[in-house]
Protein backbone atom coordinates (compact mmCIF):
# COMPACT_ATOMS: atom_id res chain seq x y z
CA UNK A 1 23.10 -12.06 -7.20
CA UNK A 2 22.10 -9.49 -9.97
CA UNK A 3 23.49 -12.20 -12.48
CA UNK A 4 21.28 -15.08 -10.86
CA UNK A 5 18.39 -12.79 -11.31
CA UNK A 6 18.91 -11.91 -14.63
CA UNK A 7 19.56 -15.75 -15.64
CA UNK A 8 15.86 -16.84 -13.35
CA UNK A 9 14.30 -13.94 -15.64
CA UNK A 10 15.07 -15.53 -19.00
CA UNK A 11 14.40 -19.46 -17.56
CA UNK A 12 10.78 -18.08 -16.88
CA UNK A 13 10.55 -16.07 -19.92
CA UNK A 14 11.17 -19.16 -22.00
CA UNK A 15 9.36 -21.23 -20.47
CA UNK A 16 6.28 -18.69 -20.49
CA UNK A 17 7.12 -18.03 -24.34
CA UNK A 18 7.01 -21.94 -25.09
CA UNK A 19 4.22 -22.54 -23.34
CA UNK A 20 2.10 -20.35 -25.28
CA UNK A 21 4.24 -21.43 -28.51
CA UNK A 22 2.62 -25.41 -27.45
CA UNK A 23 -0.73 -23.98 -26.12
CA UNK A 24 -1.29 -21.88 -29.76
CA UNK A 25 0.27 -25.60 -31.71
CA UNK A 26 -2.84 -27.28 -29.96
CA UNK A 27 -5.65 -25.45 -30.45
CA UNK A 28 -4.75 -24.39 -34.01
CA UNK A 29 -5.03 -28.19 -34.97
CA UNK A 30 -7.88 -29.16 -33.31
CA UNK A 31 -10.37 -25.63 -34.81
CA UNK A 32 -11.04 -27.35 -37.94
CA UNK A 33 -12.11 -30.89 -38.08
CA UNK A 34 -12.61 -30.95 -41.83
CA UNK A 35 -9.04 -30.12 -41.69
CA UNK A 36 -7.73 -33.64 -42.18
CA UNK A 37 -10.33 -34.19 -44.93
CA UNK A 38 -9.12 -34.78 -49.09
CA UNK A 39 -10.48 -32.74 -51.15
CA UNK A 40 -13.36 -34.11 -52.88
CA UNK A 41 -14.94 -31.57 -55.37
CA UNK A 42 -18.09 -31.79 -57.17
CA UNK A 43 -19.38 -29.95 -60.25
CA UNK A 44 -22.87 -29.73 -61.29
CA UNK A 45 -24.51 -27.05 -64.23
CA UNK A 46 -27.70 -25.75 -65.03
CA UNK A 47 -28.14 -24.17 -67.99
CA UNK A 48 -31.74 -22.55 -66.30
CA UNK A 49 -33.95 -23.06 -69.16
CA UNK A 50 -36.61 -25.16 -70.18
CA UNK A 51 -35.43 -28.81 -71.37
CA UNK A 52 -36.02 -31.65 -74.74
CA UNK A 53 -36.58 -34.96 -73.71
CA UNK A 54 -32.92 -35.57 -74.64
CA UNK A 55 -32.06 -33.27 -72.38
CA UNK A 56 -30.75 -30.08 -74.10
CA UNK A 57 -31.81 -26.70 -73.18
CA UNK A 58 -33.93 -24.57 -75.57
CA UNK A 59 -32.76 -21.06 -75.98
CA UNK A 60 -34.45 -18.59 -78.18
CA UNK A 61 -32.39 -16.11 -79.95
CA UNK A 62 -33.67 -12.61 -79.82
CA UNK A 63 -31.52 -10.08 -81.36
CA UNK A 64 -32.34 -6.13 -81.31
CA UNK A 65 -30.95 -3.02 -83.08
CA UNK A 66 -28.61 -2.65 -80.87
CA UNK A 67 -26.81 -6.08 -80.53
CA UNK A 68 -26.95 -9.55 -82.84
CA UNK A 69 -25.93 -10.84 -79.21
CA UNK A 70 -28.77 -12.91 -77.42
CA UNK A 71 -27.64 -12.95 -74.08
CA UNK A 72 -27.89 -15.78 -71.18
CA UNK A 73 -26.36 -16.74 -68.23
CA UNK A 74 -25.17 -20.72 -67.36
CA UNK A 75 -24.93 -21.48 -63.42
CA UNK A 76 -23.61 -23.86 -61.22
CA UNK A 77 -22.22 -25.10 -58.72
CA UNK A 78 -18.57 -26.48 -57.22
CA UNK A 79 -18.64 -28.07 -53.62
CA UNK A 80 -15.69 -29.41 -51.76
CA UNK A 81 -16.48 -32.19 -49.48
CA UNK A 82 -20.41 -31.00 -50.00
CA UNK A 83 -19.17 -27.04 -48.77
CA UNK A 84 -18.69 -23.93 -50.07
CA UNK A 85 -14.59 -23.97 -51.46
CA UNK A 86 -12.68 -21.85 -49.17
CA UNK A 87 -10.81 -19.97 -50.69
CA UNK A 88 -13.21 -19.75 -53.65
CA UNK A 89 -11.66 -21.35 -57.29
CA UNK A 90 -11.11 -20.58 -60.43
CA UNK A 91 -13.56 -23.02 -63.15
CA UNK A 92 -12.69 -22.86 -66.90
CA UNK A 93 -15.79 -22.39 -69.55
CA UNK A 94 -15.52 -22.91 -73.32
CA UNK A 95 -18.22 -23.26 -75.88
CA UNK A 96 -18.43 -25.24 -79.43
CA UNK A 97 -18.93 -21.60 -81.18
CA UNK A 98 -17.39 -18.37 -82.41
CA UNK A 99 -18.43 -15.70 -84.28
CA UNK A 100 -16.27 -13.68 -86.53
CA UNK A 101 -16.38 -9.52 -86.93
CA UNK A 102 -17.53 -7.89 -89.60
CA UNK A 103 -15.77 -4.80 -91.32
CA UNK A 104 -17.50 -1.69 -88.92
CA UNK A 105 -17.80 -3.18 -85.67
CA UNK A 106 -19.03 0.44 -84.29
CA UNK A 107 -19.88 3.74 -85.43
CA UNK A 108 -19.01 6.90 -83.02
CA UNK A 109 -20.95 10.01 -83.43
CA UNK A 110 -19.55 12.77 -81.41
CA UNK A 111 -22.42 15.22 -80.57
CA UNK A 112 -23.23 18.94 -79.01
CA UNK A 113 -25.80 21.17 -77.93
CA UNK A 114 -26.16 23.91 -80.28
CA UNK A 115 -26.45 27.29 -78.63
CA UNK A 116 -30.90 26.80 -79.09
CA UNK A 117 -30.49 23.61 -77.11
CA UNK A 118 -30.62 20.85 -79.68
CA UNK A 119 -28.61 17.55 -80.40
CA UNK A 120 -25.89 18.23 -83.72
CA UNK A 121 -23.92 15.82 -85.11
CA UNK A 122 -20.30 16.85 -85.15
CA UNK A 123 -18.05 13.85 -87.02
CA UNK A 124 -18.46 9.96 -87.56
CA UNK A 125 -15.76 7.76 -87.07
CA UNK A 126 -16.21 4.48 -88.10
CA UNK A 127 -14.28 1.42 -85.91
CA UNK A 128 -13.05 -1.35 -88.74
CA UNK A 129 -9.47 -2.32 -87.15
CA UNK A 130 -11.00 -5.63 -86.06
CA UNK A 131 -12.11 -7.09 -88.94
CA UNK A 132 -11.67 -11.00 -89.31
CA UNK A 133 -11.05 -11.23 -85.50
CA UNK A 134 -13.01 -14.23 -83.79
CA UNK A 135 -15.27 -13.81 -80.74
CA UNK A 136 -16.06 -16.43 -78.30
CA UNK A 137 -19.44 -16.77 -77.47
CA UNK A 138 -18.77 -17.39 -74.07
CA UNK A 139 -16.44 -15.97 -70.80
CA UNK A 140 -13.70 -17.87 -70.27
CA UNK A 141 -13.19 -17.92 -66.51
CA UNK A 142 -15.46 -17.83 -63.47
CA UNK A 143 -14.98 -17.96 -59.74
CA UNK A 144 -16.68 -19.63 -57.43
CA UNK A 145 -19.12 -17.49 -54.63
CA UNK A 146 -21.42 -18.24 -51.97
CA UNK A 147 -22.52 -21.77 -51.48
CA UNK A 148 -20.41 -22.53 -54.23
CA UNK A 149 -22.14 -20.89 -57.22
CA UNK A 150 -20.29 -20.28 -60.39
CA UNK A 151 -21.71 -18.26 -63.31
CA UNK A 152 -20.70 -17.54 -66.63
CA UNK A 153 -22.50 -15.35 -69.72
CA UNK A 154 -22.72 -17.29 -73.06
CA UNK A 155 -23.78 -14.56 -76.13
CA UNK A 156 -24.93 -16.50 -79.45
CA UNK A 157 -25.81 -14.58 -82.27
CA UNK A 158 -28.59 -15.02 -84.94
CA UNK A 159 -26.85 -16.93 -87.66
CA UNK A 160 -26.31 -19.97 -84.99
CA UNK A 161 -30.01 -20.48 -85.27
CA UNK A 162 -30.75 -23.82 -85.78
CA UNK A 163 -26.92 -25.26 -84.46
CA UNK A 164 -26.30 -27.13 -80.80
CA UNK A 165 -24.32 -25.07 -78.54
CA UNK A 166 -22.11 -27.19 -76.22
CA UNK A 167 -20.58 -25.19 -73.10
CA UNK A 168 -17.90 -27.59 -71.14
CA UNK A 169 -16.89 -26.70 -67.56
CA UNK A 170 -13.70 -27.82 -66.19
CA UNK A 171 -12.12 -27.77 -62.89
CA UNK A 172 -8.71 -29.54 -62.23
CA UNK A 173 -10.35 -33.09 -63.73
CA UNK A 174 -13.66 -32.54 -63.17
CA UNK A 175 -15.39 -31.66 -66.64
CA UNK A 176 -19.44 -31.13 -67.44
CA UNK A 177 -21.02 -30.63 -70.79
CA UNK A 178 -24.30 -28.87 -71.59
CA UNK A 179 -25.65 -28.20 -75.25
CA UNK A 180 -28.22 -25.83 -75.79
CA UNK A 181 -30.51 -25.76 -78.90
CA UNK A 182 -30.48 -22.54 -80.44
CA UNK A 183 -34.03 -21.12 -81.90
């Protein structure tokens, strides 16, 4: 009897355990309708400035003592099926420009208080090891956010005044070009 027990146990506990195993199957597949959907991505850019009639964006250079850089941000925006990707993607940015370093890229002054409370210069050390090297003038890589945004930072310096920037966005073989006129 105790083996007929045991045996009407493990008939119910299957039977309870594929249930749920069928019940879970179901309702997993019918949470998302979008499910069943391709992909279909779009891309679209704004390079938020004002425009030619041609159609390039006008950026005005404005470098300070502290950088040659003139600094802007590019926007946006990569859609799946007219949503926000889930999980968010990578896009790839490059730009028609680099730059090249000079021979002192930095100069470090360590500095102390003095024991009557003023600033003194203690040593200089000038930073030349990257000399020659090329700088892009724009990030690489950028991930798309809420409602699909994507962002990137493009940095032209002075001596592309007058030149047409072009910044291309891909995604898998999606691709968009901007140009920016540099003043």
């Amino acid at each position: 009897m105790k083996q007929f027990n045991s045996i009407n146990f493990l008939l119910k506990f299957a039977l309870v355990f594929y249930s749920l195993m069928l019940l879970g199957t179901l309702t997993s597949c019918t949470d998302d309708p979008l499910s069943d959907l391709p992909d279909y991505y779009t891309l679209e850019l704004d390079g938020r400035l004002d425009t030619t009639n041609e159609g390039l964006y006008k950026l005005n250079l404005v470098s300070t003592n502290n950088s040659e850089q003139t600094i802007h941000r590019v926007t946006g925006q990569l859609l799946n099926n007219g949503e926000e990707p889930y999980p968010p993607q990578y896009v790839d940015w490059e730009s028609s420009h680099v730059w090249q370093l000079s021979d002192t890229t930095h100069v470090i002054i360590r500095r102390t208080i003095n024991v009557l409370g003023e600033w003194v210069n203690i040593d200089t050390t000038y930073v030349t090891q990257f000399q020659g090297n090329m700088v892009p003038t724009i990030n690489p890589t950028s991930v798309s956010g809420t409602n699909g945004e994507i962002n990137t930072i493009i940095a032209p310096i002075e001596e592309m005044r007058g030149d047409t920037l072009t910044v291309r966005c891909t995604f898998r073989d999606l691709e968009q070009t901007i140009q920016f006129i540099l003043e």
